[in-house]
N, C-alpha and C. Protein backbone atom coordinates (compact mmCIF):
# COMPACT_ATOMS: atom_id res chain seq x y z
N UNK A 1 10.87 42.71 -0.80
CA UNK A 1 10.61 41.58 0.06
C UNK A 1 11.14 40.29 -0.55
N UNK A 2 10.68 40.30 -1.92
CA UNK A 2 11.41 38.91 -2.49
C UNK A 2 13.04 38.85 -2.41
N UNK A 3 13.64 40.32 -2.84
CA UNK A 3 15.17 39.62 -2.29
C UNK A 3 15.66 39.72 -0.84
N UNK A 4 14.55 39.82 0.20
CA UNK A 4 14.93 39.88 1.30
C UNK A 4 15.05 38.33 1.88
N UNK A 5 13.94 37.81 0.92
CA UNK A 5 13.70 36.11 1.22
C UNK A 5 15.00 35.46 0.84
N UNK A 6 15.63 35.70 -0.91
CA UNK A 6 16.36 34.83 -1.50
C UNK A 6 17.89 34.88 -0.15
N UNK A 7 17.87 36.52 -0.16
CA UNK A 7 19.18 36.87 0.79
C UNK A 7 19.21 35.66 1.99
N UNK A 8 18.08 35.34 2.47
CA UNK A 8 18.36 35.26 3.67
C UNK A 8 18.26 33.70 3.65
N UNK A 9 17.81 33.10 2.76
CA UNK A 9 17.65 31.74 2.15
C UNK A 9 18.88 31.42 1.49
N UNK A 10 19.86 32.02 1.08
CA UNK A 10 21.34 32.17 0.66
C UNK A 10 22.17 32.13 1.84
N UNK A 11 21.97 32.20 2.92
CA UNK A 11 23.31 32.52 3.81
C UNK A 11 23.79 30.92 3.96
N UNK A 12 25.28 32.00 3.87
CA UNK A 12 26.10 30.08 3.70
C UNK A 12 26.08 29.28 4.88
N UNK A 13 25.83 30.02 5.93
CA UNK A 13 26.15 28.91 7.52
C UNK A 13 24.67 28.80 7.36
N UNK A 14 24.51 27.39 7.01
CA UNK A 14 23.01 26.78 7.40
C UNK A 14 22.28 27.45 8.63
N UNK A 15 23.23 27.60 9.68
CA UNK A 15 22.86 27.39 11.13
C UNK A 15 21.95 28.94 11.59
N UNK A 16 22.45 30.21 10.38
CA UNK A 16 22.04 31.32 10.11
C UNK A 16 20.91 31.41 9.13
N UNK A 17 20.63 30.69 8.60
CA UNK A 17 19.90 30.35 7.29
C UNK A 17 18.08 30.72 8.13
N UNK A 18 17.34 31.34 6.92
CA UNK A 18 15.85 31.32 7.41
C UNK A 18 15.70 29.79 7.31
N UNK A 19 14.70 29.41 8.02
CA UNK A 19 13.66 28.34 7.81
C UNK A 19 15.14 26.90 9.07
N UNK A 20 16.25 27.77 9.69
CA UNK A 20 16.79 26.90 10.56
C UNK A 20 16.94 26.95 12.05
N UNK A 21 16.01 27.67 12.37
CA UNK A 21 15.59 28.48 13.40
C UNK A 21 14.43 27.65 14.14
N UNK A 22 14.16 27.63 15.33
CA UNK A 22 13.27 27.29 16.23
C UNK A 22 11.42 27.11 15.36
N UNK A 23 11.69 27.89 14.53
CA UNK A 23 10.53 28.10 13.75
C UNK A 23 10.13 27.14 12.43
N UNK A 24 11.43 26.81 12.18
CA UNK A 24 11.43 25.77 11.04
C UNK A 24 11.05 26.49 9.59
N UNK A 25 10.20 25.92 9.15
CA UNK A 25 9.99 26.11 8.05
C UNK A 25 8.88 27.02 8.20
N UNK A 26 8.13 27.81 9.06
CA UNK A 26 7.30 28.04 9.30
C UNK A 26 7.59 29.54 8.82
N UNK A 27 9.54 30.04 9.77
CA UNK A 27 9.60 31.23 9.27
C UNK A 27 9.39 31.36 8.13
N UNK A 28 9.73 30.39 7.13
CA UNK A 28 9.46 30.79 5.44
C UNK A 28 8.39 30.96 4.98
N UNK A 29 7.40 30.71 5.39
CA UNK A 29 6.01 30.18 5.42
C UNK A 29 5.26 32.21 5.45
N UNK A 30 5.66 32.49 6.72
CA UNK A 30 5.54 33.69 7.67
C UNK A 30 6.26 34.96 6.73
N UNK A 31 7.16 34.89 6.35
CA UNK A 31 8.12 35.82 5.26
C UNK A 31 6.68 36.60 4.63
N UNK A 32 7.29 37.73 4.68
CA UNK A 32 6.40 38.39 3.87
C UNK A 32 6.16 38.63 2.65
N UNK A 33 6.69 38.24 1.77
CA UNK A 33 6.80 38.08 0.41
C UNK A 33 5.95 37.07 -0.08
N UNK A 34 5.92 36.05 0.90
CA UNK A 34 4.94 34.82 0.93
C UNK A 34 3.65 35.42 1.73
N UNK A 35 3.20 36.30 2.34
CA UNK A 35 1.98 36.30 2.75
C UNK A 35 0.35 35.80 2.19
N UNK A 36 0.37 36.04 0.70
CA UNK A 36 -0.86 36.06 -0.13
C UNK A 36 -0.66 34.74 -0.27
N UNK A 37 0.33 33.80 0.35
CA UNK A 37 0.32 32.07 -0.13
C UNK A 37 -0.93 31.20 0.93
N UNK A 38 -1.93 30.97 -0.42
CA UNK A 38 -2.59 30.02 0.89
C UNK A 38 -1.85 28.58 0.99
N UNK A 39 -1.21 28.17 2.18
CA UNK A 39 -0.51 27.12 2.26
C UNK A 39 -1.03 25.86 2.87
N UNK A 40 -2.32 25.80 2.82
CA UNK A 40 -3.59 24.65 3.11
C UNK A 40 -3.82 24.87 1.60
N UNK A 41 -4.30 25.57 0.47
CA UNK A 41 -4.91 25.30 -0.14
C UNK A 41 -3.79 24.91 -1.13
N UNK A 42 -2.61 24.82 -0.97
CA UNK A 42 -1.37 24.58 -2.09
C UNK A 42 -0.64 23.02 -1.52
N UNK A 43 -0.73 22.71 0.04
CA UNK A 43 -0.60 21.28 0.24
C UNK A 43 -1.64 20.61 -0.17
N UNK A 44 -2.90 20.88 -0.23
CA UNK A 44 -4.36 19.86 -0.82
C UNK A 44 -3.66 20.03 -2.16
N UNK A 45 -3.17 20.62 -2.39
CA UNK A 45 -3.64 20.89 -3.96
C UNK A 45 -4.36 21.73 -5.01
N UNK A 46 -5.37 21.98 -4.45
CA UNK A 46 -6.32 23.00 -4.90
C UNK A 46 -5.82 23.96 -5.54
N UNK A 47 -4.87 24.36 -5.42
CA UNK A 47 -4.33 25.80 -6.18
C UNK A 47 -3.72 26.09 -7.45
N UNK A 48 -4.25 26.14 -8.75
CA UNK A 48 -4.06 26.03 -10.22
C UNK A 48 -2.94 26.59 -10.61
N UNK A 49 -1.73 25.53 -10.79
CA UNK A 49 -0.82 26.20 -11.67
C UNK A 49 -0.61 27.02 -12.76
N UNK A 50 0.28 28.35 -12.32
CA UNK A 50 0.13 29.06 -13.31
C UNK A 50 0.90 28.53 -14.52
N UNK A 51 1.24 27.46 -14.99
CA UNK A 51 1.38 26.96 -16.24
C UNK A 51 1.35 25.62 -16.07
N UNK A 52 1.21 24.65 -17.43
CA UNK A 52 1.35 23.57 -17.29
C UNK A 52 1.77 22.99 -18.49
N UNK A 53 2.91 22.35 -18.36
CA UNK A 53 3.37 21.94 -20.20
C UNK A 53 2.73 21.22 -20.23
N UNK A 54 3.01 20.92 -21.77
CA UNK A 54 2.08 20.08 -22.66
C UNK A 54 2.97 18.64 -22.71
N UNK A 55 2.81 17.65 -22.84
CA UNK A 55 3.17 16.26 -22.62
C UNK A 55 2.43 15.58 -23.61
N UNK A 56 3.34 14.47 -24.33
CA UNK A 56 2.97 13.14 -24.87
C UNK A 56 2.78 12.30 -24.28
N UNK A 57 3.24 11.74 -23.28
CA UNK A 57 3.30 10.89 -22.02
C UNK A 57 3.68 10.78 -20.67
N UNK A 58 4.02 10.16 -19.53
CA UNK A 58 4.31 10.60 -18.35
C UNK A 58 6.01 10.68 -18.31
N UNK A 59 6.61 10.15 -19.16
CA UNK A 59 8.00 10.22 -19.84
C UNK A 59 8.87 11.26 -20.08
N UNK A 60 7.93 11.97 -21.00
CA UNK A 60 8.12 13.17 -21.94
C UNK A 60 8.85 13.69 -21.41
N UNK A 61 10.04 14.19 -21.93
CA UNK A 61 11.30 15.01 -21.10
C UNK A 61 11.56 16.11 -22.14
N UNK A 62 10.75 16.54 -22.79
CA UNK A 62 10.90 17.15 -24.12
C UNK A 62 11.22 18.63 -23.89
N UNK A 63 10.19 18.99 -22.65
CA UNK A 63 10.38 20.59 -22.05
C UNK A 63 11.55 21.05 -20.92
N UNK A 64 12.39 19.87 -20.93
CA UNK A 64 13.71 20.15 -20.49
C UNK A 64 14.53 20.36 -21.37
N UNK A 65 16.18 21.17 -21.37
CA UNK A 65 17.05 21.41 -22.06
C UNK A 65 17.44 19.98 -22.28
N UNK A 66 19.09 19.90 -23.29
CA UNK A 66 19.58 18.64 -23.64
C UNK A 66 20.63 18.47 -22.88
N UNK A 67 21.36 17.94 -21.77
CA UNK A 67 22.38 18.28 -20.88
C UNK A 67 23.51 17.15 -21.32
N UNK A 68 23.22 16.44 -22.28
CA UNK A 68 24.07 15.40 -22.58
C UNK A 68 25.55 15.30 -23.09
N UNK A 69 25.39 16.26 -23.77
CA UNK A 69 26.72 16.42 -24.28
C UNK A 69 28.22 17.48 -23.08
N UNK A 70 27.23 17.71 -21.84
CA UNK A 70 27.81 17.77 -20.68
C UNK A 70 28.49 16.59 -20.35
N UNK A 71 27.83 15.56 -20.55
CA UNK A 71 27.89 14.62 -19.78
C UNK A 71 29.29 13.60 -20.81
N UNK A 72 28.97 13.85 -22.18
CA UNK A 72 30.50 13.17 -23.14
C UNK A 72 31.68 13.91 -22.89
N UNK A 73 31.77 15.40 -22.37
CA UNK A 73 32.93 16.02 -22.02
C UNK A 73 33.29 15.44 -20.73
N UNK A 74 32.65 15.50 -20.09
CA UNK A 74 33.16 14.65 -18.43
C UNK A 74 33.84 13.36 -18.75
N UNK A 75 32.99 12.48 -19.69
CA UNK A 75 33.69 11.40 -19.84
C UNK A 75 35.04 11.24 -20.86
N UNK A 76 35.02 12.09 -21.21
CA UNK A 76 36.44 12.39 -22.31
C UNK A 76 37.55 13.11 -21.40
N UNK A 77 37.45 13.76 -20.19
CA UNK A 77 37.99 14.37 -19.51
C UNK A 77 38.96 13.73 -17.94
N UNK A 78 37.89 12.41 -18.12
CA UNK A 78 38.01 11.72 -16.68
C UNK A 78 38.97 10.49 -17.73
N UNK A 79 40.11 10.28 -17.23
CA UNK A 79 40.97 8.77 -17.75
C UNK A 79 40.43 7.93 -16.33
N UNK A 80 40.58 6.53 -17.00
CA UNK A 80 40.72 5.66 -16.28
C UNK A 80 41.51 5.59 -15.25
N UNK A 81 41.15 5.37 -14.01
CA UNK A 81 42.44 5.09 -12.75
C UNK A 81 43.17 4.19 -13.07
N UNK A 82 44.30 4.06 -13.00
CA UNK A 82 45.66 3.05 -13.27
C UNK A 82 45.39 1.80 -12.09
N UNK A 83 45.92 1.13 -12.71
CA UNK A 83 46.00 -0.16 -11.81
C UNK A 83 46.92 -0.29 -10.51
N UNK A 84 47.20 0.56 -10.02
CA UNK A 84 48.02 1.20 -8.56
C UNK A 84 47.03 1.78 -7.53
N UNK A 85 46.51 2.64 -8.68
CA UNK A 85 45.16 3.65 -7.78
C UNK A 85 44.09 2.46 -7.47
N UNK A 86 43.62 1.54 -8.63
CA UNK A 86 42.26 0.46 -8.48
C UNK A 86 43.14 -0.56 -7.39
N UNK A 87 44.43 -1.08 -6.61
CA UNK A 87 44.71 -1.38 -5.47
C UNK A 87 44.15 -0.97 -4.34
N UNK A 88 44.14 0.85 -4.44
CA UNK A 88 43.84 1.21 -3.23
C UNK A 88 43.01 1.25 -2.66
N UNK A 89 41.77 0.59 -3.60
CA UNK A 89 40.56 0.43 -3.16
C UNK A 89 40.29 -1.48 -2.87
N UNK A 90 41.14 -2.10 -3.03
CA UNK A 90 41.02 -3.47 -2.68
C UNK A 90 40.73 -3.69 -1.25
N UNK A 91 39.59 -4.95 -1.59
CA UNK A 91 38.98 -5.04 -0.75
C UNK A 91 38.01 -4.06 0.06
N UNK A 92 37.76 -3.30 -0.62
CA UNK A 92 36.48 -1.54 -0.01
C UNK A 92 35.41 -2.25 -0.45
């Protein structure tokens, strides 16, 4: 049932896609894989996460990976636009 959900939550034409249907989000809701979801007691809130990291502050980004050094290859990778190309945007 669960990869019947992901499958069908994967299809590339949106327009085929669960949850884009007359039903909305409701079909997802309805999926059977989701049945045991109480979905009143998980919009209140009420329903205890099965984990919860641990935090120093509301900040704390500590229990995420480090993605940064993604981010110095992009910029070592990308040159500056030439002063021909920064025309073509004059006046935008």
């Amino acid at each position: 049932e669960a990869k019947d959900l992901v499958k069908r939550l994967l299809v590339p034409r949106n327009t085929e896609r669960l949850g884009s249907f007359a039903g909305g989000s409701k079909d997802i809701r309805r999926h059977p894989w989701l049945k045991s979801v109480d979905w009143d007691s998980l919009v209140n809130k009420k329903v205890k996460a099965p984990w919860v990291p641990r935090i120093s502050d509301p900040l704390d980004c500590s229990n995420f990976d480090d993605w940064c050094h993604l981010e110095d290859m992009a910029a070592r990778k990308e040159a500056p636009i030439s002063a021909r190309q920064q025309m073509l945007f004059h006046g935008f």
